[in-house]
N, C-alpha and C. Protein backbone atom coordinates (compact mmCIF):
# COMPACT_ATOMS: atom_id res chain seq x y z
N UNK A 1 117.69 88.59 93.72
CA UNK A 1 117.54 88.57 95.16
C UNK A 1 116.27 89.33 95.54
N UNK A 2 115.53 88.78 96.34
CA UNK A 2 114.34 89.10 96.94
C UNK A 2 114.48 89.96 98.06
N UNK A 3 113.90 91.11 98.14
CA UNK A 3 114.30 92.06 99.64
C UNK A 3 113.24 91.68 99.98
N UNK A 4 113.42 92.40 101.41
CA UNK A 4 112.67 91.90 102.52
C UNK A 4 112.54 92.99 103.34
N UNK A 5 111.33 93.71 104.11
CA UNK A 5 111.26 94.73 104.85
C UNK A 5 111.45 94.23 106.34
N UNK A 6 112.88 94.60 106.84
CA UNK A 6 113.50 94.22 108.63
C UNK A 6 111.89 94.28 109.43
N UNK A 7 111.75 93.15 110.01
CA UNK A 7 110.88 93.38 111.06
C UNK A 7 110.06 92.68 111.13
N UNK A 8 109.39 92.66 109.46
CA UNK A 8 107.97 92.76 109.29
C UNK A 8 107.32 91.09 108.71
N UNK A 9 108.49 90.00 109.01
CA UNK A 9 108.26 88.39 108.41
C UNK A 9 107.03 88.17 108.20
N UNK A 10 106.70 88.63 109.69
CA UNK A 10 105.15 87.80 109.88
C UNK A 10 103.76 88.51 108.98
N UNK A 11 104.18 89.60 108.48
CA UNK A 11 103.29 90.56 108.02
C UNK A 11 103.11 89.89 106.49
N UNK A 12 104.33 88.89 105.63
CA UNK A 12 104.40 88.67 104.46
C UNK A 12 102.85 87.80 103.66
N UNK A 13 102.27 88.33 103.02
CA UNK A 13 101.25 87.54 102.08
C UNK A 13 102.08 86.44 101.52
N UNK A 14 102.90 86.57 101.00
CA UNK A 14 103.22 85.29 99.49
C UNK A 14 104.36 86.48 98.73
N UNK A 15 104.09 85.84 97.82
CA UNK A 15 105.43 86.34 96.62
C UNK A 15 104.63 86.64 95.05
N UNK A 16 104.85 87.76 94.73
CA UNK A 16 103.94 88.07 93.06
C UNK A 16 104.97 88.37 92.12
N UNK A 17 104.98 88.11 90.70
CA UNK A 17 105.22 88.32 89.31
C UNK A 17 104.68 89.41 89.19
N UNK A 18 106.34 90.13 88.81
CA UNK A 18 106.07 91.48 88.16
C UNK A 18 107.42 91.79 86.62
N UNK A 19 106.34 92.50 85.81
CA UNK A 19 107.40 92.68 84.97
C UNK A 19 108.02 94.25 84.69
N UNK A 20 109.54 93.97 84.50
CA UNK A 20 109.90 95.55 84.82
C UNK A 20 109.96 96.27 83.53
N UNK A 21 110.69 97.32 83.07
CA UNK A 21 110.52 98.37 82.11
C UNK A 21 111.55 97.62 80.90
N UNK A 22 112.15 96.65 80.92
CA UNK A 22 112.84 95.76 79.98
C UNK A 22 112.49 94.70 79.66
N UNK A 23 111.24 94.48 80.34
CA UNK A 23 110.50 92.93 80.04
C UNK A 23 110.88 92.05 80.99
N UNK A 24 111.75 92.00 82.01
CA UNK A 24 112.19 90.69 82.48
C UNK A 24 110.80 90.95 83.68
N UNK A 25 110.69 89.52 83.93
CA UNK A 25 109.67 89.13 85.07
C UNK A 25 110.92 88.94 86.13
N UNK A 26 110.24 89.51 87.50
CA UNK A 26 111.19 89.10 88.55
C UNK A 26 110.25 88.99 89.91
N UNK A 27 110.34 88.42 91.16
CA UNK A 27 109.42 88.10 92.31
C UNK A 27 109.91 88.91 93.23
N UNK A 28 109.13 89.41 93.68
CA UNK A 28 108.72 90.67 95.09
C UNK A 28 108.34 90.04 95.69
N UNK A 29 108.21 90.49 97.34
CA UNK A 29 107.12 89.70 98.34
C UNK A 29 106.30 91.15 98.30
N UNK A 30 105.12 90.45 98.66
CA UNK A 30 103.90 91.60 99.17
C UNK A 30 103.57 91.22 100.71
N UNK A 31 103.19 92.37 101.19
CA UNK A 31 103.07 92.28 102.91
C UNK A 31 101.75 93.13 102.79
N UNK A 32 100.84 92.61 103.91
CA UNK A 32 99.53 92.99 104.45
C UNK A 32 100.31 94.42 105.51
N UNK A 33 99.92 95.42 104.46
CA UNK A 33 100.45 97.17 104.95
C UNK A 33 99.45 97.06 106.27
N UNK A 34 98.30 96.47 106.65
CA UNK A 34 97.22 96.57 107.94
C UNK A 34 98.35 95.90 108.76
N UNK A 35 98.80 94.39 108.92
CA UNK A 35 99.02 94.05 109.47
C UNK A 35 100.79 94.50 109.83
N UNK A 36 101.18 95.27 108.90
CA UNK A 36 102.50 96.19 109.20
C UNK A 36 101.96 97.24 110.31
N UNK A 37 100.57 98.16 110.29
CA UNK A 37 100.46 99.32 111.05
C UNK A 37 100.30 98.59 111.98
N UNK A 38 99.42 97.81 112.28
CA UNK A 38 98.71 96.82 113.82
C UNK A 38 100.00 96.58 114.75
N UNK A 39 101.09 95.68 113.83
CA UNK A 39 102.65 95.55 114.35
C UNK A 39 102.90 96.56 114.58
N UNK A 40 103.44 97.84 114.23
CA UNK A 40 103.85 98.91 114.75
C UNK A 40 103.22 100.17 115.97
N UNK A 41 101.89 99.55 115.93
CA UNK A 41 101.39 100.21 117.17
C UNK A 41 101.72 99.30 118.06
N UNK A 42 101.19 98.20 118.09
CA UNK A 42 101.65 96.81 119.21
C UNK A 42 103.07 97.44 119.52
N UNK A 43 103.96 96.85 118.86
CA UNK A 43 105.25 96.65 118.93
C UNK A 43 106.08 97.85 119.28
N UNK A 44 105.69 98.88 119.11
CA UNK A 44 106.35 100.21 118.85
C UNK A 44 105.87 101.34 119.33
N UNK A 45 104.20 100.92 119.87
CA UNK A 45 103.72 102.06 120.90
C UNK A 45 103.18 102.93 120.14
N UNK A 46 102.87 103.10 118.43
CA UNK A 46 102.73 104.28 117.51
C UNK A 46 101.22 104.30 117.85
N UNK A 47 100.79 105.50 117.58
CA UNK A 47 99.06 105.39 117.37
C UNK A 47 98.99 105.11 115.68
N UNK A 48 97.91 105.15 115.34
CA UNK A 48 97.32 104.97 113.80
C UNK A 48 98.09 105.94 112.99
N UNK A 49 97.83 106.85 113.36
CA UNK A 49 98.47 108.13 112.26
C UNK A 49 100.39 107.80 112.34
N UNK A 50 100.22 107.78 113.39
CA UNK A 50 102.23 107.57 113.59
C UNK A 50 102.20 106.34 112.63
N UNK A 51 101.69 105.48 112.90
CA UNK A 51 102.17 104.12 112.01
C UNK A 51 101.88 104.50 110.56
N UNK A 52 100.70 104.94 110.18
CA UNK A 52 100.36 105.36 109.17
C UNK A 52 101.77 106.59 108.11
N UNK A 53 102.09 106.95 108.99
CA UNK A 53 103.08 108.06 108.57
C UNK A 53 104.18 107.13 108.16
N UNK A 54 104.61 106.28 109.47
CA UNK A 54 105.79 105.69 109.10
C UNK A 54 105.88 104.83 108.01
N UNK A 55 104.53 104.18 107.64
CA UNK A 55 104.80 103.68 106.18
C UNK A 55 104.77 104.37 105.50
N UNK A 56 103.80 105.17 104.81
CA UNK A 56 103.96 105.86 103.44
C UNK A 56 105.27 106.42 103.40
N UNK A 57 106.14 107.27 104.23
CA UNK A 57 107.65 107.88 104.01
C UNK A 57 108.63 106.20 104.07
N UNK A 58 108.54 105.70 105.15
CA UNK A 58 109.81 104.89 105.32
C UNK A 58 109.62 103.86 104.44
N UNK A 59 108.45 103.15 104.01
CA UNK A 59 108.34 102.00 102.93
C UNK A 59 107.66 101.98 102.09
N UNK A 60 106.39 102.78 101.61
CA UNK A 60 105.86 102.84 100.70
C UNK A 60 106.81 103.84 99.56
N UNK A 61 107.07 104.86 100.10
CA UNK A 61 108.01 106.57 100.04
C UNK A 61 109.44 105.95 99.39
N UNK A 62 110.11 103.86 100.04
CA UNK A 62 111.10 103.83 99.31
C UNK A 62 111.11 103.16 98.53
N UNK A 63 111.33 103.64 97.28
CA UNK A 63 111.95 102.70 96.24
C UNK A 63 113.53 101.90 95.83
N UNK A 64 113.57 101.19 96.07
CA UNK A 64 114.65 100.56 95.78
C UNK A 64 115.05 99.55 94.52
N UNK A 65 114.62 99.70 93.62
CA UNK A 65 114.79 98.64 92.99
C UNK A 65 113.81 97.79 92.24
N UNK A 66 113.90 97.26 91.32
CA UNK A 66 112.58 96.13 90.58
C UNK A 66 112.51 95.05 91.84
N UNK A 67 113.00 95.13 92.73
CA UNK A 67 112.52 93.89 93.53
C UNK A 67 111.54 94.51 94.44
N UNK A 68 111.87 95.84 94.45
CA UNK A 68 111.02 96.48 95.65
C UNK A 68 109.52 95.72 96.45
N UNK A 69 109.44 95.41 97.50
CA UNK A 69 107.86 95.07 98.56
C UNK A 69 106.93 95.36 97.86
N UNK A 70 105.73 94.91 97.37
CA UNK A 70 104.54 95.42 97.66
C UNK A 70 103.75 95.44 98.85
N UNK A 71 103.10 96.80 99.32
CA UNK A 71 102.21 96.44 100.08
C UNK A 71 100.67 96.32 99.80
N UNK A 72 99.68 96.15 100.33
CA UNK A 72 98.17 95.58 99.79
C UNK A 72 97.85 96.11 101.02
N UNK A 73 96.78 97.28 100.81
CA UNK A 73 96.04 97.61 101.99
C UNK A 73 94.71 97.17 101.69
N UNK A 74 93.95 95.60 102.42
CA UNK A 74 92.94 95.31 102.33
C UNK A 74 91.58 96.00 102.79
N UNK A 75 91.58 96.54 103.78
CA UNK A 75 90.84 96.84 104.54
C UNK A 75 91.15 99.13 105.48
N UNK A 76 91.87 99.40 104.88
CA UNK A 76 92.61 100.19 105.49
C UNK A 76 91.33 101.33 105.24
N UNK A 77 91.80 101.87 107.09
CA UNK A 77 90.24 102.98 107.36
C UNK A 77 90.45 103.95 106.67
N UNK A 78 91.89 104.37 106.30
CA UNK A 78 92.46 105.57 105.86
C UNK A 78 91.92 106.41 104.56
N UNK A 79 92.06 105.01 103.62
CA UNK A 79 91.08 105.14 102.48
C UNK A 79 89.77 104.64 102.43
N UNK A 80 89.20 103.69 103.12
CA UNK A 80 87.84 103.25 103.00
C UNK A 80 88.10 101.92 102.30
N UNK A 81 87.12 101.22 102.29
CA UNK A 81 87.48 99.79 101.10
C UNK A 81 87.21 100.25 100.22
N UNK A 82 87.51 99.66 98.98
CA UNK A 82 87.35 99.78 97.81
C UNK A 82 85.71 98.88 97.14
N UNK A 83 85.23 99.76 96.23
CA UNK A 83 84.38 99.09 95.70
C UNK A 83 85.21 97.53 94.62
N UNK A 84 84.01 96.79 94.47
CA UNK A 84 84.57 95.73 94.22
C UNK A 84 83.97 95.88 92.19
């Protein structure tokens, strides 16, 4: 079973192959973490840092499981982009 972070549908990239600490491959969804903060200021009134907070503790912070979310911060000011 595939989890899913409440809220956040529209935020979903796609679905990735991952393999866990026993070998089995199993599918996660990954969500655009930008377009999770953008939603939560919109939606929720947070500034940057509030949204920013609320992911790293409430969804990055949980682990649940080999199915667990990825998130992908493309563009995020927080860290800077990444060299390529």
């Amino acid at each position: 079973m595939t989890l899913k972070i409440d809220g956040f549908d529209n935020c979903i990239i796609g679905p990735a192959f991952v393999w866990d600490s026993s070998g089995t491959q199993t599918m996660v969804l990954v969500y655009d973490a930008e377009e999770i903060r953008d939603l939560l200021m919109s939606r929720d009134g947070m500034d940057f840092g509030e949204a920013r907070e609320y992911i790293e503790y409430n969804i990055e912070g949980a682990y649940v499981g080999p199915t667990t979310p990825i998130l992908v911060w493309k563009h995020d000011e927080f860290y800077g982009e990444m060299d390529d």
